[in-house]
N, C-alpha and C. Protein backbone atom coordinates (compact mmCIF):
# COMPACT_ATOMS: atom_id res chain seq x y z
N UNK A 1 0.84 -1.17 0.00
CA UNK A 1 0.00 0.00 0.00
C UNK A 1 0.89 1.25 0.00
N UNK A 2 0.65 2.23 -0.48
CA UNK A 2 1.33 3.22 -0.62
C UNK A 2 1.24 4.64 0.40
N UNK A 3 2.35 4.96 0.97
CA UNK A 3 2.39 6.13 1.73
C UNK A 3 2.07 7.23 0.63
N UNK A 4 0.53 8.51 1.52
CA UNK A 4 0.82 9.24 0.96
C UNK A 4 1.93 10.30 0.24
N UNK A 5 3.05 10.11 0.93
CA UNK A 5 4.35 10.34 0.87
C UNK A 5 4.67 9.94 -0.67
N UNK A 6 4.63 8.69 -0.62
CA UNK A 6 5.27 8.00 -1.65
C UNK A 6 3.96 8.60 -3.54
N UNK A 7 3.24 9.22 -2.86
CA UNK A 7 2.38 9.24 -4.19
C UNK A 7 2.46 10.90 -4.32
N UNK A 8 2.64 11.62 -3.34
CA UNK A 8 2.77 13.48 -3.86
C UNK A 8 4.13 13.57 -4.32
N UNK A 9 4.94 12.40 -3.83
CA UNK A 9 6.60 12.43 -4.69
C UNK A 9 6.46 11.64 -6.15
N UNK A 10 5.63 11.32 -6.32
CA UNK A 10 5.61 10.65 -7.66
C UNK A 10 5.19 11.68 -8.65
N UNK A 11 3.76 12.75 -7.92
CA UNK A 11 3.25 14.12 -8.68
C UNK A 11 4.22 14.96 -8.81
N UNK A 12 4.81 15.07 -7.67
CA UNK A 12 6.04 16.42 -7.93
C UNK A 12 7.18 15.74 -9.07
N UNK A 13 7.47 14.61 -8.99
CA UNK A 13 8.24 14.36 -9.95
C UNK A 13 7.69 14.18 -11.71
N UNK A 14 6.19 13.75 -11.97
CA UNK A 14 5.83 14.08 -12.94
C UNK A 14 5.71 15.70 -13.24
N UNK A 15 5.18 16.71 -12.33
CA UNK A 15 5.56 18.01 -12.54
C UNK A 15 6.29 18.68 -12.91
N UNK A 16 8.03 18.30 -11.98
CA UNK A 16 9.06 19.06 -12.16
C UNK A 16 9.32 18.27 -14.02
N UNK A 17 8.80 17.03 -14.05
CA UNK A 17 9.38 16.41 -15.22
C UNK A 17 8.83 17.57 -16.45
N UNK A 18 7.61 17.84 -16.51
CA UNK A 18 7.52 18.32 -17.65
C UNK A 18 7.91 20.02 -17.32
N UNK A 19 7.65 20.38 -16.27
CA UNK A 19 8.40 21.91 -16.40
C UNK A 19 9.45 22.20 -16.86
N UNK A 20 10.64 20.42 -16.73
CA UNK A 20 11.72 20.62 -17.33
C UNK A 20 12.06 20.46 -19.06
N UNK A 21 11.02 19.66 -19.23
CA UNK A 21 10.53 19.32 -21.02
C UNK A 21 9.98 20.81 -21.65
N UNK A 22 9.16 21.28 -21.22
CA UNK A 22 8.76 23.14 -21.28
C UNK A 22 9.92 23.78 -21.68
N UNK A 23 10.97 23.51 -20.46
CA UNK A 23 12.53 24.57 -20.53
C UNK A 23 11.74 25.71 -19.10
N UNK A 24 12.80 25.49 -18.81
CA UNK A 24 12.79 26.44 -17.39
C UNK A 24 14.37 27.81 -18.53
N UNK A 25 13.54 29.07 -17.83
CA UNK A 25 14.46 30.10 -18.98
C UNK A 25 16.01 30.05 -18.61
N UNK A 26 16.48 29.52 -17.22
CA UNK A 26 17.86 29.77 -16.45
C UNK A 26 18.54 29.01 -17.68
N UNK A 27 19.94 29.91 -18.09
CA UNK A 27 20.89 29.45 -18.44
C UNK A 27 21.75 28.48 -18.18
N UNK A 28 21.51 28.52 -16.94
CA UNK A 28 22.54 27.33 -15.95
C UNK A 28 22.00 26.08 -16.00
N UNK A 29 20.99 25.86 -16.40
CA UNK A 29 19.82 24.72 -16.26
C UNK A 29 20.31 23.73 -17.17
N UNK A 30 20.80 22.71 -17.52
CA UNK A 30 21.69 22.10 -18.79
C UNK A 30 20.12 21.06 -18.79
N UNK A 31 20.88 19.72 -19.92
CA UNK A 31 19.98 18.30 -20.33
C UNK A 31 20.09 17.99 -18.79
N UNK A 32 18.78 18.20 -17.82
CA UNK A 32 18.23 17.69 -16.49
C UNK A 32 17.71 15.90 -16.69
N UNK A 33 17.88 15.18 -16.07
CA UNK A 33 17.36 14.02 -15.66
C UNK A 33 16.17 13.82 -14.43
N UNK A 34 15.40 14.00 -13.87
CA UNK A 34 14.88 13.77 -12.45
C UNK A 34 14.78 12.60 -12.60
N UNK A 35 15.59 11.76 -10.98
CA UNK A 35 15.88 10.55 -11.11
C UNK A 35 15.13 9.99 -10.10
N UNK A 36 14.69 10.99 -9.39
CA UNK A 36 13.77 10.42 -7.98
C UNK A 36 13.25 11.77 -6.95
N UNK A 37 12.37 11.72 -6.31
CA UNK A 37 11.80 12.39 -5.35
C UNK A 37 11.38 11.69 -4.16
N UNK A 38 12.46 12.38 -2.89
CA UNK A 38 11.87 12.09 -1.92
C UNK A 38 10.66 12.95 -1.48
N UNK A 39 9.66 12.93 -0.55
CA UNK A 39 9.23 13.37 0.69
C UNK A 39 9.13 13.36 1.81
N UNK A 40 9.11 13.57 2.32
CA UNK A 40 9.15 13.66 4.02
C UNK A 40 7.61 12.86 4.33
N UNK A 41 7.43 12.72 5.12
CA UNK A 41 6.23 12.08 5.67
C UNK A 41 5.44 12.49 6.08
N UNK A 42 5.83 14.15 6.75
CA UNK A 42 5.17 14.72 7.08
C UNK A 42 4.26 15.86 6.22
N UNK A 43 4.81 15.42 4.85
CA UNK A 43 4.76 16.53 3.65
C UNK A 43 5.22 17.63 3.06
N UNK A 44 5.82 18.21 4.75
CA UNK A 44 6.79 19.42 4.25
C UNK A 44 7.91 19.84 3.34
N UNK A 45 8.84 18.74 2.99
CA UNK A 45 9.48 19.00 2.31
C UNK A 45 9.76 17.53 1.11
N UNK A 46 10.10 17.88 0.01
CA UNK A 46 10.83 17.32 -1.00
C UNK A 46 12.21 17.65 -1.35
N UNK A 47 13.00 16.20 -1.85
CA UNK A 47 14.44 16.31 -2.56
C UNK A 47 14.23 15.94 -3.62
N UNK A 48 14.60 16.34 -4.95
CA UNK A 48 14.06 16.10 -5.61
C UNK A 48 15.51 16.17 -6.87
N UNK A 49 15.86 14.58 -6.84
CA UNK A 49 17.36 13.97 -7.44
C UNK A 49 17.20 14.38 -8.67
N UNK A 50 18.26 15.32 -9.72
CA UNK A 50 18.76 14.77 -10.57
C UNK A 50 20.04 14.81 -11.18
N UNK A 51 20.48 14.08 -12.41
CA UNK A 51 21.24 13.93 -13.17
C UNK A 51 21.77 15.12 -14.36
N UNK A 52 22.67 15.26 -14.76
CA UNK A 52 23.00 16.26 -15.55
C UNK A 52 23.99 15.75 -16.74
N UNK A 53 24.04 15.75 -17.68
CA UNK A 53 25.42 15.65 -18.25
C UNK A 53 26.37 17.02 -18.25
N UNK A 54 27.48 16.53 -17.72
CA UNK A 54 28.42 17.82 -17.59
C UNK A 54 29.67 17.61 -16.77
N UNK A 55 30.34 18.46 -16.75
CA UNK A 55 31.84 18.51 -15.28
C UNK A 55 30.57 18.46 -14.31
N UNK A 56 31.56 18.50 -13.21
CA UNK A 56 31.36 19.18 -11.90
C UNK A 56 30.73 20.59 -11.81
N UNK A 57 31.27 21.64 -12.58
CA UNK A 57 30.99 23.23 -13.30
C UNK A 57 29.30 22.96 -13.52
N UNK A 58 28.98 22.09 -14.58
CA UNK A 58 27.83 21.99 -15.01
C UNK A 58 26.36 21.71 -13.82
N UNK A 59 27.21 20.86 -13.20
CA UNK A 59 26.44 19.77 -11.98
C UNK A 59 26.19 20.64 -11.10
N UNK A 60 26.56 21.82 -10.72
CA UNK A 60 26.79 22.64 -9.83
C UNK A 60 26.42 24.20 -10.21
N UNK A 61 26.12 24.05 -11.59
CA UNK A 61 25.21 25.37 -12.47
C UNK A 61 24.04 24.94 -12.71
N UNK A 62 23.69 23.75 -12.70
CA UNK A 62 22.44 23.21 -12.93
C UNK A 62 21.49 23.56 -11.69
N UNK A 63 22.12 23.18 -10.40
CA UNK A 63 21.49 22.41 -9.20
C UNK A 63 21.49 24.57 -8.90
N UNK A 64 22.26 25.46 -8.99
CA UNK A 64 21.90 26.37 -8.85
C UNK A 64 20.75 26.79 -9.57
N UNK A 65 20.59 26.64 -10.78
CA UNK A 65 19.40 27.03 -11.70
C UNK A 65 18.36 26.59 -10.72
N UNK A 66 18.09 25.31 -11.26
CA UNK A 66 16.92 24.83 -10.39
C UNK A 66 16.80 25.16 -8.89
N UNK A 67 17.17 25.20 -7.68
CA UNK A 67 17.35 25.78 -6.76
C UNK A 67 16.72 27.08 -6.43
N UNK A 68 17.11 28.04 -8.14
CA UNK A 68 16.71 29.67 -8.17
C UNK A 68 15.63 29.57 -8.35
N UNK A 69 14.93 28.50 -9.15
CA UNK A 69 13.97 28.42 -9.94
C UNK A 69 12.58 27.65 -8.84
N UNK A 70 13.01 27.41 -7.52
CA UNK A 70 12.30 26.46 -6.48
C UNK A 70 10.51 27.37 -6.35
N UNK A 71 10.63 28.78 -6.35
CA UNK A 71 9.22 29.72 -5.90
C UNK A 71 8.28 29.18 -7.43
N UNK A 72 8.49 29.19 -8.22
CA UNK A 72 8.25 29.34 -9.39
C UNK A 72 7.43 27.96 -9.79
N UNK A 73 8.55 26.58 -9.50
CA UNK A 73 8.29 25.29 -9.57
C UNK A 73 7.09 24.94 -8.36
N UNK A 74 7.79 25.85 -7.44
CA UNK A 74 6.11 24.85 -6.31
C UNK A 74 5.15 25.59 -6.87
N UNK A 75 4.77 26.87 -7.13
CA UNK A 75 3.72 27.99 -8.08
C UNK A 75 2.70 26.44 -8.86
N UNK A 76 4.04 26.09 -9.65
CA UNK A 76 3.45 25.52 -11.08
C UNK A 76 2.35 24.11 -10.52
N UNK A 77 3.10 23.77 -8.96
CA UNK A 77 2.93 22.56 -8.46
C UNK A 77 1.84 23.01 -7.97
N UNK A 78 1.43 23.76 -7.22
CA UNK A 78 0.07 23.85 -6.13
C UNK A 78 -0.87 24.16 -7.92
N UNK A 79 -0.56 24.88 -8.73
CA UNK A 79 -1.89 25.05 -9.85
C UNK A 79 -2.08 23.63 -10.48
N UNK A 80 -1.30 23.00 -10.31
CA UNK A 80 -1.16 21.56 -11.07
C UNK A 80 -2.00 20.35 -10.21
N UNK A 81 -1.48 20.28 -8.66
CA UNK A 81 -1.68 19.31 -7.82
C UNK A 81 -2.72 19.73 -7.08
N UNK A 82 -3.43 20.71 -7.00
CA UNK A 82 -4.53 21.40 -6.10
C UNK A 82 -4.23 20.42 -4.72
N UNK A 83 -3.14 21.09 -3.87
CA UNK A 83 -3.07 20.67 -2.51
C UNK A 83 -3.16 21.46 -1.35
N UNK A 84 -3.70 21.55 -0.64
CA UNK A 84 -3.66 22.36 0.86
C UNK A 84 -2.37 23.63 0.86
N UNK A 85 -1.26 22.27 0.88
CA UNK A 85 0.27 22.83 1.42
C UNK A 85 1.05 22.05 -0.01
N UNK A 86 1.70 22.94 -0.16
CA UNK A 86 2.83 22.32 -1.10
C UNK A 86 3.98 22.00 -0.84
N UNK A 87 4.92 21.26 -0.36
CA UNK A 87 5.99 20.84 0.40
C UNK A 87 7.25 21.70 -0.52
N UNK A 88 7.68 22.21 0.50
CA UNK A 88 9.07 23.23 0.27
C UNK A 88 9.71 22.17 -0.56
N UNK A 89 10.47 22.62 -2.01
CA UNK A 89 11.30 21.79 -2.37
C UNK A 89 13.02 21.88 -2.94
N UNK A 90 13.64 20.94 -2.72
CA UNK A 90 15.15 21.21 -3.12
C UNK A 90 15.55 20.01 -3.92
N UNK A 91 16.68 20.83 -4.49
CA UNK A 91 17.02 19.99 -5.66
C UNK A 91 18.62 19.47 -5.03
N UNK A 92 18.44 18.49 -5.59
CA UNK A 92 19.92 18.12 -5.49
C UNK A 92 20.59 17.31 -6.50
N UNK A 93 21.43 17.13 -6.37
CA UNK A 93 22.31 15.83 -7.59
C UNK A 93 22.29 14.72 -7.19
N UNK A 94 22.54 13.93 -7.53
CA UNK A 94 22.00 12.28 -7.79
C UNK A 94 23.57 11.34 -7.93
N UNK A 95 24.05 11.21 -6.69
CA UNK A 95 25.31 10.71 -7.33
C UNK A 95 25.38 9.14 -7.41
N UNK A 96 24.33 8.34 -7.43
CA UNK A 96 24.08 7.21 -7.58
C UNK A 96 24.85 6.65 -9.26
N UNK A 97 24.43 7.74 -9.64
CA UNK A 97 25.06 7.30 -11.34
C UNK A 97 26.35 7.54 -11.69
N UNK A 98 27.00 8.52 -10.88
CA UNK A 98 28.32 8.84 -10.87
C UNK A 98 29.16 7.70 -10.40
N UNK A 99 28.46 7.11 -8.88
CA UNK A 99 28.78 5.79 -8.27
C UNK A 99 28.64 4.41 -9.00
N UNK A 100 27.88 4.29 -9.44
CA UNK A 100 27.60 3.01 -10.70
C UNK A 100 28.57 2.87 -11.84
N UNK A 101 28.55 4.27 -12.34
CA UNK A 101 29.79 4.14 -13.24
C UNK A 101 31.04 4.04 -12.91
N UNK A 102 31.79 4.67 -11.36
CA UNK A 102 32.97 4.47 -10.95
C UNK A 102 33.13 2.79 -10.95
N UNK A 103 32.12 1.88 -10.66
CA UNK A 103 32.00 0.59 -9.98
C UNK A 103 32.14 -0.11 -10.99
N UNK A 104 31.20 0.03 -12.38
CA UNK A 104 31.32 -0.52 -13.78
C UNK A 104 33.09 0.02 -14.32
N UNK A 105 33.85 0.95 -14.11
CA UNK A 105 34.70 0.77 -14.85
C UNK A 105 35.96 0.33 -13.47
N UNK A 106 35.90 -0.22 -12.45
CA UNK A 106 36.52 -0.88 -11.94
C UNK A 106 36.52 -2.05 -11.97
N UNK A 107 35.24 -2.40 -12.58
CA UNK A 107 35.05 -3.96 -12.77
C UNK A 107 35.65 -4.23 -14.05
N UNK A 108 35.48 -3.31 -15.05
CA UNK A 108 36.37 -3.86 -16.25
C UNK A 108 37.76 -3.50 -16.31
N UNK A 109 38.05 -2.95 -15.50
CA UNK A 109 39.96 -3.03 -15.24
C UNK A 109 40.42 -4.40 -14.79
N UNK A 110 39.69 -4.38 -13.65
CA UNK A 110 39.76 -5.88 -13.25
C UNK A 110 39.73 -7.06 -14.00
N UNK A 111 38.61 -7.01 -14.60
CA UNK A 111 38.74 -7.97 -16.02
C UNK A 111 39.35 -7.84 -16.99
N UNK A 112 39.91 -6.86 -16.96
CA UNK A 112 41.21 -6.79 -18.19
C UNK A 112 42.81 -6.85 -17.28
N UNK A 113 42.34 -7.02 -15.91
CA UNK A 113 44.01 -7.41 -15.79
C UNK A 113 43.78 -9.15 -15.36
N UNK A 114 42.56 -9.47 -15.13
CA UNK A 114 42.98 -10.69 -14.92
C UNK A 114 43.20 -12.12 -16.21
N UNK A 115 42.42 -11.15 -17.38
CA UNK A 115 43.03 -11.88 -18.68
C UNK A 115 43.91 -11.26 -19.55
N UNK A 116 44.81 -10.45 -18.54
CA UNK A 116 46.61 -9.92 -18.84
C UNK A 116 46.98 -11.08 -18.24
N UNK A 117 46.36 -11.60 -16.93
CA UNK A 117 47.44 -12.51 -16.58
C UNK A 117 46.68 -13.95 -16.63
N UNK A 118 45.57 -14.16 -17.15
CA UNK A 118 45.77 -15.63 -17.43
C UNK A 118 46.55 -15.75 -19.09
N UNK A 119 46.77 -14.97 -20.12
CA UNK A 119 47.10 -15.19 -20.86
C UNK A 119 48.68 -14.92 -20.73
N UNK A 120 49.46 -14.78 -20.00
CA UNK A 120 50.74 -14.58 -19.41
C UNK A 120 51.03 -15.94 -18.83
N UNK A 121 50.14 -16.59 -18.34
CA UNK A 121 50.06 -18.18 -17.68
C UNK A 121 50.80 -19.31 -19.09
């Protein structure tokens, strides 16, 4: 069964999704991913993960855009979600994918040194 929790983070994340398909006007705003939304339980607040392609520079111009852009996005959310309270929201980066990929290319080093050395056998 589902926490209400778990279903106004599913709205805010279809929301922020297409506000970001629209184009939000910030320059800093690059190709966004939303990879997940938490909520709180109590409703007050959302995190609201995503992905970027970019440096660090980018990852960190993005998460400012959106961030600037937070009055604007809950605006779009209370006309969208007709709710009481709209839970304060923040953005953050998502380093789950950054982590996955460090892990995937340690695994193929590994497998390329261990058939350096069975073929050295």
């Amino acid at each position: 069964m589902y926490k209400r929790s778990e279903k106004i983070a599913e709205a805010i994340h279809e929301v922020v999704t297409e506000l970001l398909v629209k184009g939000l006007k910030d320059p800093r705003i690059g190709f966004v991913t939303i990879t997940g939304v938490k909520v709180t339980d109590d409703l007050h607040q959302a995190t609201v993960y995503f992905s970027v392609i970019g440096d660090d520079d980018a990852k960190k111009a993005t998460e400012a855009g959106l961030n600037s852009a937070r009055g604007y996005i809950r605006r779009e959310m209370g006309k969208q979600l007709h709710m009481r309270y709209i839970p304060e929201i923040f953005f953050k980066y998502d380093v789950s994918l950054d982590q996955g990929n460090r892990i995937e290319k340690l695994l193929r080093e590994i497998k390329a040194h261990e058939q350096r050395d069975d073929s050295e056998d």
